[in-house]
N, C-alpha and C. Protein backbone atom coordinates (compact mmCIF):
# COMPACT_ATOMS: atom_id res chain seq x y z
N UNK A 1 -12.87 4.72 45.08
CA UNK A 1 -12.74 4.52 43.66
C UNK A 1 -11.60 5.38 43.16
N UNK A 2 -10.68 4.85 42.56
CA UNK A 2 -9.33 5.22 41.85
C UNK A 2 -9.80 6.15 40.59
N UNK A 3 -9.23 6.86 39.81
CA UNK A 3 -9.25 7.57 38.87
C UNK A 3 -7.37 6.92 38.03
N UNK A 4 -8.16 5.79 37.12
CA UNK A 4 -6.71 5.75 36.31
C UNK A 4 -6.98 6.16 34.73
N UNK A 5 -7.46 7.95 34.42
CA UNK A 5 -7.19 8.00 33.40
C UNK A 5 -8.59 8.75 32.89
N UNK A 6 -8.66 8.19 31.72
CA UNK A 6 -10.05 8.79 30.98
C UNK A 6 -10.95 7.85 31.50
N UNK A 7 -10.84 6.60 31.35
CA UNK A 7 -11.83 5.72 31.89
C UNK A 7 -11.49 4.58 32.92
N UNK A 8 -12.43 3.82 33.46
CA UNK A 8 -12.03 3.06 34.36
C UNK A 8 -11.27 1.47 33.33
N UNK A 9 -10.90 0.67 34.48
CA UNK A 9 -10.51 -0.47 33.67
C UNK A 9 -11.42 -1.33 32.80
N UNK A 10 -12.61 -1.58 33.36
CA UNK A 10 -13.76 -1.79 33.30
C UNK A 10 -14.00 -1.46 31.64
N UNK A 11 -14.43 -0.25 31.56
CA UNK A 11 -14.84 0.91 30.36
C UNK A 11 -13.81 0.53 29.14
N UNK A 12 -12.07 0.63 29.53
CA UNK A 12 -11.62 0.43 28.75
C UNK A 12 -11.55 -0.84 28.05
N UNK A 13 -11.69 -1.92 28.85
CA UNK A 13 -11.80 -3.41 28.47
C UNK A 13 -13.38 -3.47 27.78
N UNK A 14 -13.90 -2.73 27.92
CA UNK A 14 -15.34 -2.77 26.88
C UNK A 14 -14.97 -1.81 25.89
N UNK A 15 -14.43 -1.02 25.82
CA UNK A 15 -13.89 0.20 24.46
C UNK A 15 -12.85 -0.94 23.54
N UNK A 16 -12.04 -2.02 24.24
CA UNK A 16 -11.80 -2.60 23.57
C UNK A 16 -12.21 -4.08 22.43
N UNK A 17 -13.24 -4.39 23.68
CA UNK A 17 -13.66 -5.52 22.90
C UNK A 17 -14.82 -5.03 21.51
N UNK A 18 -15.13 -3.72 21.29
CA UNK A 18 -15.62 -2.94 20.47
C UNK A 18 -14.54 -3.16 19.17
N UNK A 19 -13.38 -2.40 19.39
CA UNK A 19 -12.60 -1.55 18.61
C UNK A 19 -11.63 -2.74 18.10
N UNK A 20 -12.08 -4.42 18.92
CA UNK A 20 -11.09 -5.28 19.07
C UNK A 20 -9.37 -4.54 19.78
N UNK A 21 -9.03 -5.58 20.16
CA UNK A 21 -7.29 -5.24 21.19
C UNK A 21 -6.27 -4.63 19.81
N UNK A 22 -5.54 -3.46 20.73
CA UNK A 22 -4.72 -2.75 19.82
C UNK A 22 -3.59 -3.34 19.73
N UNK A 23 -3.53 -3.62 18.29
CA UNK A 23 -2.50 -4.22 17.58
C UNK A 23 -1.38 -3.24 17.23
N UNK A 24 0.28 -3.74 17.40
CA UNK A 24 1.08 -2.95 16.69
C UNK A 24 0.50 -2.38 15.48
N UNK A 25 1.30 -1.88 14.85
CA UNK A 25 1.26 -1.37 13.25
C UNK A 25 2.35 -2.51 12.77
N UNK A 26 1.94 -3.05 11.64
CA UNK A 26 2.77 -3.69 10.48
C UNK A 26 2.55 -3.28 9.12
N UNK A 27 4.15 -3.44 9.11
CA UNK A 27 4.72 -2.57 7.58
C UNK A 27 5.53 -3.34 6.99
N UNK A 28 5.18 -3.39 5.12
CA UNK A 28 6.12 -4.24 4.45
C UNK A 28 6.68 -3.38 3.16
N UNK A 29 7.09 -3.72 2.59
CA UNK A 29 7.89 -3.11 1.33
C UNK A 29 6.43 -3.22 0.47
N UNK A 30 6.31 -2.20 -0.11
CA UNK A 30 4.94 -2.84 -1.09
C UNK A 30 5.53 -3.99 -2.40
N UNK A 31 6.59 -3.80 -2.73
CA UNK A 31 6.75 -4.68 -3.69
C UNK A 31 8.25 -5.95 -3.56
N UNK A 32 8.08 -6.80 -3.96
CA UNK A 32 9.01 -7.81 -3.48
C UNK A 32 10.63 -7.24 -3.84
N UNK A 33 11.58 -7.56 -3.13
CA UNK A 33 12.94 -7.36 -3.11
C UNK A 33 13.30 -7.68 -5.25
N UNK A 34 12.93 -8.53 -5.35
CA UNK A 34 12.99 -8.64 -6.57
C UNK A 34 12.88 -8.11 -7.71
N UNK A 35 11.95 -7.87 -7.62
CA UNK A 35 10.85 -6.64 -8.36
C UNK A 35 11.90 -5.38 -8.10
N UNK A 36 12.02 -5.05 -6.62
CA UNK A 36 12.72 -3.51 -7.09
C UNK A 36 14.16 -3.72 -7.54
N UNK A 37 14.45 -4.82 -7.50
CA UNK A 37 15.92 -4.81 -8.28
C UNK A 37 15.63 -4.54 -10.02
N UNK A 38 14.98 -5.28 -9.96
CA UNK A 38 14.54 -5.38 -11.63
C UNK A 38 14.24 -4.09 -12.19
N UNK A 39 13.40 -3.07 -11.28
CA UNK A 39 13.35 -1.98 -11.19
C UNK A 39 14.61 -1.01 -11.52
N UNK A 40 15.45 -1.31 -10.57
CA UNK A 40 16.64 -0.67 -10.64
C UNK A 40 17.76 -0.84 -12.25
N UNK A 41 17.58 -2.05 -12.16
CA UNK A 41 18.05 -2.84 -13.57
C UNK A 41 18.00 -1.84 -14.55
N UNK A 42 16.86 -1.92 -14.35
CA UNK A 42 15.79 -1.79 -15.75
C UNK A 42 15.55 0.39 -16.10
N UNK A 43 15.79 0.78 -15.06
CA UNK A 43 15.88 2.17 -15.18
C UNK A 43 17.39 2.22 -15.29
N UNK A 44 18.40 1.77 -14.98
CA UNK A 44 20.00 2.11 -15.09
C UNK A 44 20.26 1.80 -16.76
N UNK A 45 19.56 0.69 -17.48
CA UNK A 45 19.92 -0.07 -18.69
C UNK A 45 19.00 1.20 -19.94
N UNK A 46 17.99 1.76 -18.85
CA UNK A 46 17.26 2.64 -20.02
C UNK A 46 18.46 3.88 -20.45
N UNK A 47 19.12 4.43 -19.22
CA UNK A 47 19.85 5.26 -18.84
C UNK A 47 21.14 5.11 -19.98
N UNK A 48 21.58 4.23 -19.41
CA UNK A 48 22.47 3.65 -20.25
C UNK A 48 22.64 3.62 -22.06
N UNK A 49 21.46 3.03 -22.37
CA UNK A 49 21.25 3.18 -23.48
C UNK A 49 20.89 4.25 -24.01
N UNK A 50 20.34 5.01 -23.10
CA UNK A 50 20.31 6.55 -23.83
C UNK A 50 21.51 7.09 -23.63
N UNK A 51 22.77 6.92 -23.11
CA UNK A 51 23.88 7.56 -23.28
C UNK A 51 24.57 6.65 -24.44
N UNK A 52 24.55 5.94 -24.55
CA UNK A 52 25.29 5.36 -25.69
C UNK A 52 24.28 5.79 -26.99
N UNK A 53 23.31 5.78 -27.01
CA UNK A 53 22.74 6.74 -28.10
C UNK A 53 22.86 7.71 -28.52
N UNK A 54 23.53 8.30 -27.23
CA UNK A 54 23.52 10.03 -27.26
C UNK A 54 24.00 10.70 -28.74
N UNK A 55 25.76 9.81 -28.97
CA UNK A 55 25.84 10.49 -30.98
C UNK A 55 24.97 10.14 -31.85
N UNK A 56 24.12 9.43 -32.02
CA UNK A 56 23.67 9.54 -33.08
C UNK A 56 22.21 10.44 -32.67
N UNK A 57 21.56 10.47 -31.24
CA UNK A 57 20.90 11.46 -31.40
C UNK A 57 20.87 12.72 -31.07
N UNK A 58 22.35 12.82 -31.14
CA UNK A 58 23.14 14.73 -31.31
C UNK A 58 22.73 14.91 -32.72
N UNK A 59 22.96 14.15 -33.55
CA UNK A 59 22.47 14.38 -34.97
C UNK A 59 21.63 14.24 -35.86
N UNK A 60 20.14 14.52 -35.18
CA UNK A 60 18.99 14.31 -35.56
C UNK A 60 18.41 15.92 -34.91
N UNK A 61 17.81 16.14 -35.44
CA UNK A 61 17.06 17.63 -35.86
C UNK A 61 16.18 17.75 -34.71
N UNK A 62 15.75 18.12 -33.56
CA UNK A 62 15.09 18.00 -32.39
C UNK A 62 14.17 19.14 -32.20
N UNK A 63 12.70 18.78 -32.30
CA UNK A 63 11.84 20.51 -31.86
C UNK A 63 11.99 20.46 -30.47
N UNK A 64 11.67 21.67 -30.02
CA UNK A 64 11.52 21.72 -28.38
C UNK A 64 10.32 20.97 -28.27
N UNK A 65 9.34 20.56 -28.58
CA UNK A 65 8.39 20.16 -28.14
C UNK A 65 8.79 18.02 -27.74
N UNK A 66 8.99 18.00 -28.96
CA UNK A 66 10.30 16.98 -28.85
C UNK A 66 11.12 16.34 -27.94
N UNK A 67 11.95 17.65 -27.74
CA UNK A 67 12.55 17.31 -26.35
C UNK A 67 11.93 17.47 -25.06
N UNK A 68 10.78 18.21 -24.89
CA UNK A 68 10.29 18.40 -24.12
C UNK A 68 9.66 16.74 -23.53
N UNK A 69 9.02 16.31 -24.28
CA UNK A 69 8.71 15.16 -24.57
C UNK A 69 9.36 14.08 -23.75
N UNK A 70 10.38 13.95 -24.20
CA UNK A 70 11.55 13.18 -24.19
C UNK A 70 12.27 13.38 -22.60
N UNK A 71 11.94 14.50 -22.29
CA UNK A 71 12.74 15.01 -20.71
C UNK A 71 11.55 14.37 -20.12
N UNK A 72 10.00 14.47 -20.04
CA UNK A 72 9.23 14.42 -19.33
C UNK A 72 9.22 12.63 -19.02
N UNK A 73 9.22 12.21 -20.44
CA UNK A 73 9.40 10.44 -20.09
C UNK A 73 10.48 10.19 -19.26
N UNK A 74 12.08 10.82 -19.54
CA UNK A 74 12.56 10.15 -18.88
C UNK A 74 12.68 10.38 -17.05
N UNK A 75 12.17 11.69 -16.96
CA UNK A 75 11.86 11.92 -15.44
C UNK A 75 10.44 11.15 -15.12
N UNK A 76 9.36 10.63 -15.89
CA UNK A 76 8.57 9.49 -15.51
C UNK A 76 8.71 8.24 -14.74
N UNK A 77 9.96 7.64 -16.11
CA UNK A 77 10.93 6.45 -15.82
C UNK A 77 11.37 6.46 -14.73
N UNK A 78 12.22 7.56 -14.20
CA UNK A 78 12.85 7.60 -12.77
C UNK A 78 12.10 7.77 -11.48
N UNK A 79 10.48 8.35 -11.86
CA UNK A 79 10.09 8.95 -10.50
C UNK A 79 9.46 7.12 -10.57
N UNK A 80 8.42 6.53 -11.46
CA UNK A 80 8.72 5.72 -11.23
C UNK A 80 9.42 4.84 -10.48
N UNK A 81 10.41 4.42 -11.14
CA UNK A 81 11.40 3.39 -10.50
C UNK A 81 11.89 3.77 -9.53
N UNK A 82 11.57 5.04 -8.69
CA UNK A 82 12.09 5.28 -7.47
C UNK A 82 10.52 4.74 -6.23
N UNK A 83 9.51 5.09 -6.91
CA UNK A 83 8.28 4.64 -5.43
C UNK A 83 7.96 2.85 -5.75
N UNK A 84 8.61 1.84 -7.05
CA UNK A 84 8.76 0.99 -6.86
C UNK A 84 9.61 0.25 -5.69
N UNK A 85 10.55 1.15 -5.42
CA UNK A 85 11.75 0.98 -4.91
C UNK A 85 11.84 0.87 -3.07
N UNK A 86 10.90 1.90 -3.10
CA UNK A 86 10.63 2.84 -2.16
C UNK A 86 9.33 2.60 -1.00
N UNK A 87 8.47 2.57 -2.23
CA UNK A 87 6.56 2.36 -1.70
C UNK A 87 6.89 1.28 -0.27
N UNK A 88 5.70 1.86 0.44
CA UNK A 88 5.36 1.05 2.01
C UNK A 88 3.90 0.87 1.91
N UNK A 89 3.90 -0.42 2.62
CA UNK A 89 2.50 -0.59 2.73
C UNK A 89 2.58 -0.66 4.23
N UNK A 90 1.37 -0.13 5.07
CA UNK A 90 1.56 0.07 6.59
C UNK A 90 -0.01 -0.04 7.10
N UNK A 91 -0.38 -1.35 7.97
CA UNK A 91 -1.25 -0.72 8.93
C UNK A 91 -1.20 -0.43 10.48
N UNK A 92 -2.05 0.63 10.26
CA UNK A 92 -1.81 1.12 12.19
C UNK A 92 -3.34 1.00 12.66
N UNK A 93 -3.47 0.08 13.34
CA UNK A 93 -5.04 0.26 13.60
C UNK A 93 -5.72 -0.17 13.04
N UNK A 94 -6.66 0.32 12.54
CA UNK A 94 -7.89 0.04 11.01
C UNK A 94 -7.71 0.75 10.29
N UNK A 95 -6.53 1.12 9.72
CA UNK A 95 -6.10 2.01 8.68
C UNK A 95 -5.01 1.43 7.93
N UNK A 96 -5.13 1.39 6.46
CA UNK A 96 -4.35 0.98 5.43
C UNK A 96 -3.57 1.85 4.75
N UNK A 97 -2.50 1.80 4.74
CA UNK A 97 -1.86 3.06 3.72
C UNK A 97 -0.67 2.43 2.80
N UNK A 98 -0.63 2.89 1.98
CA UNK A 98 0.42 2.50 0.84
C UNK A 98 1.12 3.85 0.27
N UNK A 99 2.29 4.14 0.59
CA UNK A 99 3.29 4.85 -0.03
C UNK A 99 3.42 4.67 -1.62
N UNK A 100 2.98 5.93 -2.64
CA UNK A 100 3.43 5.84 -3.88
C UNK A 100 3.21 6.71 -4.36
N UNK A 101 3.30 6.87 -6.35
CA UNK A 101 2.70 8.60 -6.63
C UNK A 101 2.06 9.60 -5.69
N UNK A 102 0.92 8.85 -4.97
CA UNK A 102 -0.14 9.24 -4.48
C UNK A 102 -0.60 8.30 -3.76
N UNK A 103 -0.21 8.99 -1.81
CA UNK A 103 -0.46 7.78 -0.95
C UNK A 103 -1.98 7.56 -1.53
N UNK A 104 -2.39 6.16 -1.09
CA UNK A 104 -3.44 5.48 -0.81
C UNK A 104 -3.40 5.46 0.76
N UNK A 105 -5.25 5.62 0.78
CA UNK A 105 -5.51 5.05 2.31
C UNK A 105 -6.73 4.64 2.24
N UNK A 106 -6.65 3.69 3.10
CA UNK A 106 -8.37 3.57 3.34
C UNK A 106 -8.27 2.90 5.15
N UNK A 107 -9.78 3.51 5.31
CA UNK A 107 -9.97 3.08 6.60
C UNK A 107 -11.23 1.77 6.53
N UNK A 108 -11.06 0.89 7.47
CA UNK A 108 -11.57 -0.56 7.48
C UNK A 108 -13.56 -0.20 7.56
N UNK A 109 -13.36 0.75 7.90
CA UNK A 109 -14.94 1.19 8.12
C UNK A 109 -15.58 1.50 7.00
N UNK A 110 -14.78 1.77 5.80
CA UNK A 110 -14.81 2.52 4.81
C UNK A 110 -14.96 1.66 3.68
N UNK A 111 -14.69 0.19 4.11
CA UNK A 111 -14.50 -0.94 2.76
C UNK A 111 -16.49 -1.82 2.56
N UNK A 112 -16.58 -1.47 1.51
CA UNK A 112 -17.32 -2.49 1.21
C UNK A 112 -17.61 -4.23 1.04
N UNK A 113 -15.90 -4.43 -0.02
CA UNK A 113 -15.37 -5.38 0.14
C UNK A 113 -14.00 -5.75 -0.33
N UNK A 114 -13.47 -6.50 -0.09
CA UNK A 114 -11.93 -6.54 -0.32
C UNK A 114 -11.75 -8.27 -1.05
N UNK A 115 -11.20 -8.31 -1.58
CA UNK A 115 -10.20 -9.31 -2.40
C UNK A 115 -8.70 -9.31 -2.76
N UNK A 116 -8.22 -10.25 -2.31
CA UNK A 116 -6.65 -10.53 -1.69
C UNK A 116 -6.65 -11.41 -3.29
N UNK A 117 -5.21 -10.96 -4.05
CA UNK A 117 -5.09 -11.52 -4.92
C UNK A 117 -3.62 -12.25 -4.94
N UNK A 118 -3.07 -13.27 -4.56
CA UNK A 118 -1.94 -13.54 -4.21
C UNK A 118 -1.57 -14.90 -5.12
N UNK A 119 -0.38 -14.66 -5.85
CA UNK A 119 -0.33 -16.24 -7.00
C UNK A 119 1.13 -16.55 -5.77
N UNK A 120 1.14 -17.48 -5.38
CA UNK A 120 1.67 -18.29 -4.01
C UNK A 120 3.26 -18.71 -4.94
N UNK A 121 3.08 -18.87 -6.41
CA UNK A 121 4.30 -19.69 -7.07
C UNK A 121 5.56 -18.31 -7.45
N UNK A 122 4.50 -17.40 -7.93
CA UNK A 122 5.23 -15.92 -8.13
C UNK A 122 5.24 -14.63 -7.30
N UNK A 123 5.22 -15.27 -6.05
CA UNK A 123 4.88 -14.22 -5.06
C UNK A 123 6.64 -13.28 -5.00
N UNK A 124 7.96 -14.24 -5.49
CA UNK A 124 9.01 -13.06 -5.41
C UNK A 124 8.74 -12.26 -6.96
N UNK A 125 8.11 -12.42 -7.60
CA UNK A 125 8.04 -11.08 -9.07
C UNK A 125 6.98 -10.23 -9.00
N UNK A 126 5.97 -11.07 -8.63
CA UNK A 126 4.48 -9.81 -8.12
C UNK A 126 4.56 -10.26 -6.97
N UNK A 127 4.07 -8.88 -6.14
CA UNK A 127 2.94 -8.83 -5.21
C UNK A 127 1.87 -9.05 -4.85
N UNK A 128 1.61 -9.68 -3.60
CA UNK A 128 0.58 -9.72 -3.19
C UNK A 128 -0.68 -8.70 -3.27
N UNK A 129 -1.44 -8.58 -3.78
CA UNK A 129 -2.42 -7.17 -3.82
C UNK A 129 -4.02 -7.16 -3.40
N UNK A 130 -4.45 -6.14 -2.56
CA UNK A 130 -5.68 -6.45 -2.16
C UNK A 130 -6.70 -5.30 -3.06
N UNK A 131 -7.29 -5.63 -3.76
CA UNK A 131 -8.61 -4.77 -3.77
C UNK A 131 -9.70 -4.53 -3.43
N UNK A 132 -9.26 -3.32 -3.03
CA UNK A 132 -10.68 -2.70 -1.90
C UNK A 132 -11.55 -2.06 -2.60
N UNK A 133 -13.07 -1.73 -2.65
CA UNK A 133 -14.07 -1.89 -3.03
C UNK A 133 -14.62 -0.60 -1.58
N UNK A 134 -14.74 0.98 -1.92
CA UNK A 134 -15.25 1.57 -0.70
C UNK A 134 -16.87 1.34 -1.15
N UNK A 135 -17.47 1.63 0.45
CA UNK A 135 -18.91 1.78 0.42
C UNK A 135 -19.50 2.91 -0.31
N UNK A 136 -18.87 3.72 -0.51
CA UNK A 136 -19.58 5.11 -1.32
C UNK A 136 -18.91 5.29 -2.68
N UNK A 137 -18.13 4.36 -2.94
CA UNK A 137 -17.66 4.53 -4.82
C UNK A 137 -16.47 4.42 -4.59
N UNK A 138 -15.66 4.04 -5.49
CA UNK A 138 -14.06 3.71 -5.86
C UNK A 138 -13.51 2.66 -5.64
N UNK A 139 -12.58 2.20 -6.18
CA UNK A 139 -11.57 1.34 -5.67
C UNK A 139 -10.71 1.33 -6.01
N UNK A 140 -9.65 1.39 -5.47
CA UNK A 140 -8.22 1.04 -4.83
C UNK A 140 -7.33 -0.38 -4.38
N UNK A 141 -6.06 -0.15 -5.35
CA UNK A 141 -5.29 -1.91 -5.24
C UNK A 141 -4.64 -1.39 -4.17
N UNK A 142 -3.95 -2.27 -3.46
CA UNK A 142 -2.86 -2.30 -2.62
C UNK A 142 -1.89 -2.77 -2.70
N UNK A 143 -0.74 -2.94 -2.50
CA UNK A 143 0.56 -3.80 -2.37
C UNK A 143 1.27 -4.20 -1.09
N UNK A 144 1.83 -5.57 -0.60
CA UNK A 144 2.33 -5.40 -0.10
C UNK A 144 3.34 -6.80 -0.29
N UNK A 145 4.39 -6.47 -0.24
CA UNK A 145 5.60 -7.69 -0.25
C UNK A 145 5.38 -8.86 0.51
N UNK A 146 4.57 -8.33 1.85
CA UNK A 146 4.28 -9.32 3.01
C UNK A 146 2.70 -9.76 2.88
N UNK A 147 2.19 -10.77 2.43
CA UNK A 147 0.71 -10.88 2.35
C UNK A 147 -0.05 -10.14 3.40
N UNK A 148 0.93 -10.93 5.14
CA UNK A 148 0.15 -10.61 6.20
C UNK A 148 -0.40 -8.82 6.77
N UNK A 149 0.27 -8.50 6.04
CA UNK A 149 -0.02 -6.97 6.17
C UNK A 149 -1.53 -6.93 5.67
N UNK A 150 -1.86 -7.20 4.22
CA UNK A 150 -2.97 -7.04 3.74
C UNK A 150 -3.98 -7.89 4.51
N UNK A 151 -3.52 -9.45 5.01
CA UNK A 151 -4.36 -10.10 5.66
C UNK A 151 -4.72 -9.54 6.83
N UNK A 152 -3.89 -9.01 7.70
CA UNK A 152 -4.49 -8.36 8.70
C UNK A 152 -5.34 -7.00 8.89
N UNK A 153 -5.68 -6.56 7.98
CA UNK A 153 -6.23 -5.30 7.26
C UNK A 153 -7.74 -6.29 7.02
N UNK A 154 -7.89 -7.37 5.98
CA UNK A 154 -8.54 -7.81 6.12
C UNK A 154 -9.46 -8.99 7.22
N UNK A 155 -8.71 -8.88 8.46
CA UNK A 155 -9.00 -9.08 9.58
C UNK A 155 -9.96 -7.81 10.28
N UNK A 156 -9.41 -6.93 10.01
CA UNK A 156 -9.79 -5.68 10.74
C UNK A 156 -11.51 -5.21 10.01
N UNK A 157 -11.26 -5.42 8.78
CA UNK A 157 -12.65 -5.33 8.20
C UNK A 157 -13.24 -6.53 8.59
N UNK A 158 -13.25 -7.60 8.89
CA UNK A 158 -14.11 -8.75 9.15
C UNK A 158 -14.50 -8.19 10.68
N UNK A 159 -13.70 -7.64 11.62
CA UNK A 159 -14.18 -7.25 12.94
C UNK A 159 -14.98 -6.41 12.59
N UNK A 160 -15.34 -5.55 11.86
CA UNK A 160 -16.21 -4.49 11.59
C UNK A 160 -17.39 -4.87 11.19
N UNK A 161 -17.48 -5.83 10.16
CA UNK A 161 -18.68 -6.17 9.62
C UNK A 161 -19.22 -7.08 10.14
N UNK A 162 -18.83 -7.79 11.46
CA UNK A 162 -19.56 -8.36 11.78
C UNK A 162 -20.45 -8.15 13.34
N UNK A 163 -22.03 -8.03 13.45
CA UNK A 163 -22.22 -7.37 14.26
C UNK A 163 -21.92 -8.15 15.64
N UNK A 164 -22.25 -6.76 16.67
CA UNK A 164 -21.49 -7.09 18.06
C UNK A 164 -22.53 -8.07 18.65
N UNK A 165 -22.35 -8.85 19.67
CA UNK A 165 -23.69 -9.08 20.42
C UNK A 165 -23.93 -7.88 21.72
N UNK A 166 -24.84 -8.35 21.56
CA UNK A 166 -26.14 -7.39 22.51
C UNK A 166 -25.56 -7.79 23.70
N UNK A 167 -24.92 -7.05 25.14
CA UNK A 167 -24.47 -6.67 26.14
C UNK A 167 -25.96 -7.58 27.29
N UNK A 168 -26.56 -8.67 27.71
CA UNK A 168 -27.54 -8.73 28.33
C UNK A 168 -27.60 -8.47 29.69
N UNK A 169 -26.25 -8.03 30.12
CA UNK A 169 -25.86 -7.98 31.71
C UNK A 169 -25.19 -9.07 32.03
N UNK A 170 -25.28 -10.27 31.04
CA UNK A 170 -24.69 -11.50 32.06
C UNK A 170 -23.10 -11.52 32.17
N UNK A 171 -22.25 -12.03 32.69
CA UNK A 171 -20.69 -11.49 33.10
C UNK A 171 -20.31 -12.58 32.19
């Protein structure tokens, strides 16, 4: 008897039909090419217009609180329009993650239930988005540019929830 590893071939071909066969990782833009242009647009034109504003609001009376104000939106605007730009949606395994303010993750073990919300006619202005529903409280949207990312996520929870059969010995 050979030793290839932690387990035999055997063991591992049953660790897999458990865990289902390991799939690459797939990763999409969370939001459509479109969208982050518009993004981009749309934060350069804010920009813009606040510099062409700039004389007339050199001459308006400003509290610090005011400006304070005013700095904090427009570093909003930008951090914004930068994880529009930016955000990933990625799974590796049975794990979901989405790049943004504040990654999101969830693991497939972890979902109660999920709903894929996808309008097929406007899929280049919105995204595809899944909401997940955990077993112990919360929920969490997802994004991803590529449906199949989310669909295969929701593959991964359907392997989970559904139970295994019972091993009877027969080959």
């Amino acid at each position: 008897m050979s030793d290839h590893g932690p387990g035999t071939a055997q063991e591992q071909q049953d660790n897999d039909n458990i865990d289902g066969p390991r799939t690459p990782p797939l990763e999409s833009a969370a939001f459509p090419p479109l969208l982050r242009t518009l993004a981009v647009v749309l934060v350069v034109d804010i920009f813009a217009f606040a510099l062409w504003s700039l004389p007339s609001l050199r001459t308006t009376t400003w509290s610090t609180s005011a400006l304070v104000v005013f700095g904090i939106a427009a570093l909003c605007v930008v951090w914004v329009g930068y994880w529009i730009v930016y955000s990933r949606t990625r799974i590796e395994g049975d794990v979901l993650t989405q790049t943004w303010l504040w990654d999101k993750r969830v693991s497939a073990q972890d979902v109660a239930q999920l709903k894929l919300v996808h309008i097929r006619m406007l899929e280049r202005l919105i995204a595809p988005r899944l909401l997940v529903r955990r077993r112990y409280g919360g929920m969490t949207w997802f994004h991803a540019a590529d449906a199949s990312v989310l669909v295969a996520f929701g593959e991964q929870v359907a392997k989970r929830s559904i139970p295994q059969k019972p091993d009877n010995g027969e080959p």
